[in-house]
N, C-alpha and C. Protein backbone atom coordinates (compact mmCIF):
# COMPACT_ATOMS: atom_id res chain seq x y z
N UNK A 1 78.33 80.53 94.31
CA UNK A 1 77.55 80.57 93.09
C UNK A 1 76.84 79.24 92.87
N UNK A 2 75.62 79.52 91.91
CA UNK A 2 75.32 78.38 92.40
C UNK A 2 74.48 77.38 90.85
N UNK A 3 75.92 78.54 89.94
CA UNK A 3 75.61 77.46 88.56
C UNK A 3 74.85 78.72 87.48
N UNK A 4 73.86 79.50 87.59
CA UNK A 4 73.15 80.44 87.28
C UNK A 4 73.73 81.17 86.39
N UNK A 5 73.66 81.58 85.07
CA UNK A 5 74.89 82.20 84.20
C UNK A 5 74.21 83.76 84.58
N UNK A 6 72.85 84.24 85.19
CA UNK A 6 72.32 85.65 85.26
C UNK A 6 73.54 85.78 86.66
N UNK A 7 73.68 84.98 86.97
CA UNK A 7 74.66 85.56 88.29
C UNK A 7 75.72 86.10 88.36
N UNK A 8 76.54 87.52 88.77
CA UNK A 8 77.77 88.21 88.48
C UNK A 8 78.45 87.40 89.27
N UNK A 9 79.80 87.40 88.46
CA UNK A 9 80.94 86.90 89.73
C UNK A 9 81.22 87.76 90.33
N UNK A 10 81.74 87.21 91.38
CA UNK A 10 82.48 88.67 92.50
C UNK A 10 84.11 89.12 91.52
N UNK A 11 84.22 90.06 91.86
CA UNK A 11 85.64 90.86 91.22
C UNK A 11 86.74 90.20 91.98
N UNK A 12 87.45 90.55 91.20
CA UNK A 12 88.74 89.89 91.66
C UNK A 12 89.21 90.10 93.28
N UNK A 13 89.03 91.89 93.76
CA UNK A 13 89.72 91.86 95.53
C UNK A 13 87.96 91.52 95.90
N UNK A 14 87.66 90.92 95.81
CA UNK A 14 86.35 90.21 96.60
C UNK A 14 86.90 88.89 96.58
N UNK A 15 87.32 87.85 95.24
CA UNK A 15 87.55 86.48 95.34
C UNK A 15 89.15 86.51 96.12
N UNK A 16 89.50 87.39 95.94
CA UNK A 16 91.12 87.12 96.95
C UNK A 16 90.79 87.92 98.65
N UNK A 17 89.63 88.36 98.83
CA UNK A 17 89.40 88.45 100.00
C UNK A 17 88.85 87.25 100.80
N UNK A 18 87.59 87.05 99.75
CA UNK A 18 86.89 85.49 100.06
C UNK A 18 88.14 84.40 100.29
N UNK A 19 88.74 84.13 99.67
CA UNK A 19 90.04 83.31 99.18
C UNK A 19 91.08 83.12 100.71
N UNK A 20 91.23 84.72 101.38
CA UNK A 20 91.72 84.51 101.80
C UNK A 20 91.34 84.30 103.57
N UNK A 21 90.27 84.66 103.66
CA UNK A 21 89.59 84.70 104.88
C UNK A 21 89.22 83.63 104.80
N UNK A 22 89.00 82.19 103.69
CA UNK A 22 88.63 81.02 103.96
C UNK A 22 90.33 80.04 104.48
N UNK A 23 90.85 81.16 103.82
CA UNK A 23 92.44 80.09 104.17
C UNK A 23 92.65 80.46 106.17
N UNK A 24 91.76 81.55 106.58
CA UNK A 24 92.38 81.63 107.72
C UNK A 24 92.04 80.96 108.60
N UNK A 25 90.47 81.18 108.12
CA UNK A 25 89.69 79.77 108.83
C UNK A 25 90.05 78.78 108.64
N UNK A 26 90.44 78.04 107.71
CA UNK A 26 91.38 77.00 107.55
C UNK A 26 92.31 76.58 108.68
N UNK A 27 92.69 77.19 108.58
CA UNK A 27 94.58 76.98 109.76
C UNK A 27 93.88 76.99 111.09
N UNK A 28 92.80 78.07 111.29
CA UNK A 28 92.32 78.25 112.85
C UNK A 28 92.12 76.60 113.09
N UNK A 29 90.96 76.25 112.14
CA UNK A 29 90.50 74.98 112.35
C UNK A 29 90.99 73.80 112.30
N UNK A 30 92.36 74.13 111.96
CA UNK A 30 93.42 72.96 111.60
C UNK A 30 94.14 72.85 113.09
N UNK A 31 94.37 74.23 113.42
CA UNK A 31 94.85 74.58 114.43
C UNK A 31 94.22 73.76 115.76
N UNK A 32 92.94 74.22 115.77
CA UNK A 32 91.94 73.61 116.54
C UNK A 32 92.24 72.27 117.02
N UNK A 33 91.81 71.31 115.55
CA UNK A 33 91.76 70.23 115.55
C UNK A 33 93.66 69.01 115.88
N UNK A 34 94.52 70.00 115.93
CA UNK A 34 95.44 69.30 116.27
C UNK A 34 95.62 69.60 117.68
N UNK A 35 95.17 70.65 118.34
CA UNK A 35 95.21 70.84 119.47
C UNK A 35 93.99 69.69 120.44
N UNK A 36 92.82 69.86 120.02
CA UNK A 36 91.93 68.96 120.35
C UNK A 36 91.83 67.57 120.35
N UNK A 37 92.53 67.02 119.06
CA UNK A 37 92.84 65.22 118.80
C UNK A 37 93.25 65.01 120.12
N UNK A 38 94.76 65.43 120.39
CA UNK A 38 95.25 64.63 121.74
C UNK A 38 94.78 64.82 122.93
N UNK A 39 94.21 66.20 123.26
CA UNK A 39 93.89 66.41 124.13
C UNK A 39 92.53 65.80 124.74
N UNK A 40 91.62 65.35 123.71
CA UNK A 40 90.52 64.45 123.69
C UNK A 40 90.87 63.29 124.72
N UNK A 41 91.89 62.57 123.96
CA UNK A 41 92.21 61.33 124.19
C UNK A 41 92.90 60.94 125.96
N UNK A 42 93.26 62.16 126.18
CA UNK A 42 94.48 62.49 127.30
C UNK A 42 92.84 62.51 128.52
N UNK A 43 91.72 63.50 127.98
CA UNK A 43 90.49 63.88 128.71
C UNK A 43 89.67 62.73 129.12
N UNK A 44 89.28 61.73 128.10
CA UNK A 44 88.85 60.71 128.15
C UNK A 44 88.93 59.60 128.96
N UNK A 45 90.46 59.41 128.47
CA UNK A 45 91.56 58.47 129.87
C UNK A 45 91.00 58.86 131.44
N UNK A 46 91.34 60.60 131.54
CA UNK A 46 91.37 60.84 132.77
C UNK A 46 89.98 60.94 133.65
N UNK A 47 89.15 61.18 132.61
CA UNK A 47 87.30 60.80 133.05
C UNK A 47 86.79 59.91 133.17
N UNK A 48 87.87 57.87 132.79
CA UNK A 48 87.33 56.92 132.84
C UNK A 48 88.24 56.65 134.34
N UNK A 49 89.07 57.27 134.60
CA UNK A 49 89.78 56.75 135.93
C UNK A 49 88.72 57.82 137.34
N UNK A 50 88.71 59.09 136.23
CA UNK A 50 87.94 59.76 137.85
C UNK A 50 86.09 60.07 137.66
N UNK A 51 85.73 59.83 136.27
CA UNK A 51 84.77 59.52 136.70
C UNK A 51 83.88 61.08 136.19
N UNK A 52 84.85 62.15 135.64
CA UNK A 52 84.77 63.13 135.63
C UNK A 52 83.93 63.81 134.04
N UNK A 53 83.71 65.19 133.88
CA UNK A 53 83.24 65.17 132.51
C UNK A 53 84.16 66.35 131.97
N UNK A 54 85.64 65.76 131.89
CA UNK A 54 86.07 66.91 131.35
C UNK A 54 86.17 67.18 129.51
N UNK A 55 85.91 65.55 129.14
CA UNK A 55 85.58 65.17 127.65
C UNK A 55 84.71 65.95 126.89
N UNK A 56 83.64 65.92 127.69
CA UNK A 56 82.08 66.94 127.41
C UNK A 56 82.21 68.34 127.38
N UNK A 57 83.16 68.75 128.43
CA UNK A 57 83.46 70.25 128.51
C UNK A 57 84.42 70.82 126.99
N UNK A 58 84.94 69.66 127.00
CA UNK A 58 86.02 69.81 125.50
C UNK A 58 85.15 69.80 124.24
N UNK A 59 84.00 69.28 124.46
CA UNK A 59 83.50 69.09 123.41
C UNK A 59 82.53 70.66 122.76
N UNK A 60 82.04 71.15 124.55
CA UNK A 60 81.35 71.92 124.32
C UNK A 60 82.01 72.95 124.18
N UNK A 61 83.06 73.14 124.34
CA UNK A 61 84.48 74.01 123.72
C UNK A 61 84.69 74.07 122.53
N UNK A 62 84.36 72.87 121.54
CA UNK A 62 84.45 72.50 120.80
C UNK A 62 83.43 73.68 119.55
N UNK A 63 82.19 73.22 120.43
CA UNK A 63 81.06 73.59 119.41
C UNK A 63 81.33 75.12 119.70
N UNK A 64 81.74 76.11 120.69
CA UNK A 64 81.91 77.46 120.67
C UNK A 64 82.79 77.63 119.52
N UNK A 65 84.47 77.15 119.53
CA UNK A 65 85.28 77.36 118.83
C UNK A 65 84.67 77.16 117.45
N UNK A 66 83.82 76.61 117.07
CA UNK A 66 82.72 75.84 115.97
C UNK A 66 82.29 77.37 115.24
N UNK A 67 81.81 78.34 116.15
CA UNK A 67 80.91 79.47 115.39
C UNK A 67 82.19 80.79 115.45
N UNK A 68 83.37 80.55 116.23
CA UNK A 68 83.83 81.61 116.09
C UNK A 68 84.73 80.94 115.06
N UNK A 69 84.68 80.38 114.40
CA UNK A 69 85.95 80.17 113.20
C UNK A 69 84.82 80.18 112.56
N UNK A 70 83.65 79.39 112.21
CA UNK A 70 82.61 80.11 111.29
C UNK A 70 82.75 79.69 109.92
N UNK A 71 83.53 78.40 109.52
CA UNK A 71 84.60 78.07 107.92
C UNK A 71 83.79 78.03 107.61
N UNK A 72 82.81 77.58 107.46
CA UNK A 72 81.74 77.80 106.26
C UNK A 72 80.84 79.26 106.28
N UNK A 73 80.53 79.99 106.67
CA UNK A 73 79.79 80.83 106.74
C UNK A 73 78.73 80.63 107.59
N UNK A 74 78.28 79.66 107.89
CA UNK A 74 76.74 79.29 108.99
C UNK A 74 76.57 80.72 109.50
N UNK A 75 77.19 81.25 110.21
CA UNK A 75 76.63 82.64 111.47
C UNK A 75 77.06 83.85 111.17
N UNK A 76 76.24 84.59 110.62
CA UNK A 76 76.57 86.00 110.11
C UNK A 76 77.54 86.74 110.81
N UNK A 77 78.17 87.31 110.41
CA UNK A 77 78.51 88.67 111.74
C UNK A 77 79.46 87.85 112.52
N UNK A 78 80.63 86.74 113.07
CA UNK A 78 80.52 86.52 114.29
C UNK A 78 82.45 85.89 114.07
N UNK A 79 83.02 85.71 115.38
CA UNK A 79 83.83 85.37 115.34
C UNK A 79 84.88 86.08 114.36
N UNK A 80 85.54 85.00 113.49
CA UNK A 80 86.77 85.68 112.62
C UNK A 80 86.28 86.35 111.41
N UNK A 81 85.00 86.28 110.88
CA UNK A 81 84.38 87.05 110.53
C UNK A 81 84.09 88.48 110.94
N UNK A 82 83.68 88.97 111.97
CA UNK A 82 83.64 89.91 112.61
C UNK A 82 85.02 90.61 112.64
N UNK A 83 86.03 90.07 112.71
CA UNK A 83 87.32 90.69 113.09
C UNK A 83 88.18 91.01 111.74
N UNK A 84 87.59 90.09 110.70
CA UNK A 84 88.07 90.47 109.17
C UNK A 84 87.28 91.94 108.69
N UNK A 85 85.93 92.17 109.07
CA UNK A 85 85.18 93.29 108.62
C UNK A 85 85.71 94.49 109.12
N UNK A 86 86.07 94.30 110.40
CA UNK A 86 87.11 95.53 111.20
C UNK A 86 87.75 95.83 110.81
N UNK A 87 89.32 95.06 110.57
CA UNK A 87 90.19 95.60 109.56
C UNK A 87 89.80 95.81 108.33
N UNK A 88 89.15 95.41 107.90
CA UNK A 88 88.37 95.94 105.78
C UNK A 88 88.02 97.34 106.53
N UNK A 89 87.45 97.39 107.65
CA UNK A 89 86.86 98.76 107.59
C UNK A 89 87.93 99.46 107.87
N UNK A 90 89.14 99.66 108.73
CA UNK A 90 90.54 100.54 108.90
C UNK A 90 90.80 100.66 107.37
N UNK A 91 91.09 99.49 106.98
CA UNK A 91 91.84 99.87 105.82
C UNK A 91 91.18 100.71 104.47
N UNK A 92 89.58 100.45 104.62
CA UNK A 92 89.31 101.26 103.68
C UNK A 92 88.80 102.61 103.89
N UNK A 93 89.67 102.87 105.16
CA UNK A 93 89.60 104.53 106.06
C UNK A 93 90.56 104.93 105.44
N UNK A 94 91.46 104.43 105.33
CA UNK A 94 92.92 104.67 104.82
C UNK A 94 92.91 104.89 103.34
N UNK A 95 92.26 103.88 103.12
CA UNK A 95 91.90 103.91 101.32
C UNK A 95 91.51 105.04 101.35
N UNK A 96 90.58 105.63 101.57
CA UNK A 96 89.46 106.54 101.32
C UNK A 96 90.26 108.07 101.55
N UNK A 97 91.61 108.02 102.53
CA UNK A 97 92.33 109.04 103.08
C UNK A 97 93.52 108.99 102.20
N UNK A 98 93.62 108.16 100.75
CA UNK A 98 94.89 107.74 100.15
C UNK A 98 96.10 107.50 100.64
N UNK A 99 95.91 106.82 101.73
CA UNK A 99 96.93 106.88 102.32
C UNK A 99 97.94 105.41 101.47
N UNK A 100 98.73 104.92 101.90
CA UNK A 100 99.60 103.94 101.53
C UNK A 100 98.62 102.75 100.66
N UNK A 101 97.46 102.61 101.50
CA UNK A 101 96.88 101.79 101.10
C UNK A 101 96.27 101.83 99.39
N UNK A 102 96.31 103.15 99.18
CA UNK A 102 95.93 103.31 97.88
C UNK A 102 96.35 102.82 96.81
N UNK A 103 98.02 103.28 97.15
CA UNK A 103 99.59 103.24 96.01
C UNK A 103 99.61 101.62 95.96
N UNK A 104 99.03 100.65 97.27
CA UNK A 104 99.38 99.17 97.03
C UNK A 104 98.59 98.86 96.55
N UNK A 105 97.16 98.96 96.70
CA UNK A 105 96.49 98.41 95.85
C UNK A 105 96.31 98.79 94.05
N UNK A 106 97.05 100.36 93.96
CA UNK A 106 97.26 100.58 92.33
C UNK A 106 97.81 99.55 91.85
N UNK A 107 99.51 99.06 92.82
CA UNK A 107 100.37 98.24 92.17
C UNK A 107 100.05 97.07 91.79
N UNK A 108 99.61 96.48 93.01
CA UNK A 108 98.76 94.63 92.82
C UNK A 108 98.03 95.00 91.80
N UNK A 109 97.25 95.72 91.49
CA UNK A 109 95.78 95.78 90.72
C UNK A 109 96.90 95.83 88.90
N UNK A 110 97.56 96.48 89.10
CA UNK A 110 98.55 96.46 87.86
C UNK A 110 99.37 95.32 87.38
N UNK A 111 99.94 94.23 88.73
CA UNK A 111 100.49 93.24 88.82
C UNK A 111 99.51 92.16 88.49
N UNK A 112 98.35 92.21 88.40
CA UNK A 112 97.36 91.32 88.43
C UNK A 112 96.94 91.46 86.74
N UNK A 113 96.85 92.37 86.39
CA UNK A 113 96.17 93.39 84.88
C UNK A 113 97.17 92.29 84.29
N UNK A 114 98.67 92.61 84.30
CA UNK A 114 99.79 91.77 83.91
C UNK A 114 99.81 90.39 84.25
N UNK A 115 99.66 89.89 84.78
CA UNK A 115 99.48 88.67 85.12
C UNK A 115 98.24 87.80 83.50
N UNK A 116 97.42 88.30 83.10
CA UNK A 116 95.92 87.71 82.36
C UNK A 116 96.71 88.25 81.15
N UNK A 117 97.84 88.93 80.34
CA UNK A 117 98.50 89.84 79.54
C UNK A 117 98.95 88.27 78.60
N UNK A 118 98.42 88.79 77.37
CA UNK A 118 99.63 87.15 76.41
C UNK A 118 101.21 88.03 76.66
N UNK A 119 101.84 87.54 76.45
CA UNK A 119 103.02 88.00 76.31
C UNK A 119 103.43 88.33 75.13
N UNK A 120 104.51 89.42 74.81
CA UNK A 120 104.77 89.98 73.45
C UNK A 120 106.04 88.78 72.63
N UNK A 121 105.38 88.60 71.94
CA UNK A 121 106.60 87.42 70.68
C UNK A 121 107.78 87.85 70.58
N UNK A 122 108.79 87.31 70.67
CA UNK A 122 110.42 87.43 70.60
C UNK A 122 110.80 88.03 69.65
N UNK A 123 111.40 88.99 69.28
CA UNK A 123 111.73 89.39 68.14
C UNK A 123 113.72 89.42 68.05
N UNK A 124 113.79 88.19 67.22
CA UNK A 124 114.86 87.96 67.05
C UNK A 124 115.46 88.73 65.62
């Protein structure tokens, strides 16, 4: 959003979808990046003794792993993006077939209703 009060917010299973597909990218890229720190360093060493470009290859590993985690949105369609729309689409086969998926999302959607609820005063 981008400040605009004519602008709708997204509904609630949109911001806990958004919410949560940014946390996955998250970890991928966390993931990434702890795997990559040392291994940089280990690449580097071994390309100043042989002379080699295995640093560069890591890097350009780098920039692939870059569009398939996708954390910001840059590339439509692609990577863990792509693989989140797949399952939305199973599951809202299932939705659509009432299957299990229906009864959970009644409950959350009820658990959530309750959640924004004042609470009722003590009656002593």
């Amino acid at each position: 959003m981008t400040g605009n009060k004519n602008e709708t917010r997204p509904g609630r299973w949109q911001l806990i979808r958004d919410a949560s597909v940014f946390q996955l990218k998250l970890l991928a890229d966390g993931f990434r990046d702890l795997i990559f720190s040392p291994l940089s360093l280990i690449l580097t060493l071994i390309d100043l003794i042989t002379g080699g470009d295995r640093f560069y290859n890591l890097q350009s590993l780098g920039r692939r792993t870059d569009v398939w985690i996708n954390l910001f949105g840059k590339y439509k369609g692609r990577g863990i993006d792509e693989a989140v729309v797949r399952i939305e689409t199973l599951i809202a086969e299932q939705y659509q077939k009432g299957g299990i998926t229906a009864s959970a999302k009644k409950a959350v959607d009820s658990a959530l209703d309750k959640i924004g609820q004042t609470p009722p005063e003590n009656q002593d």
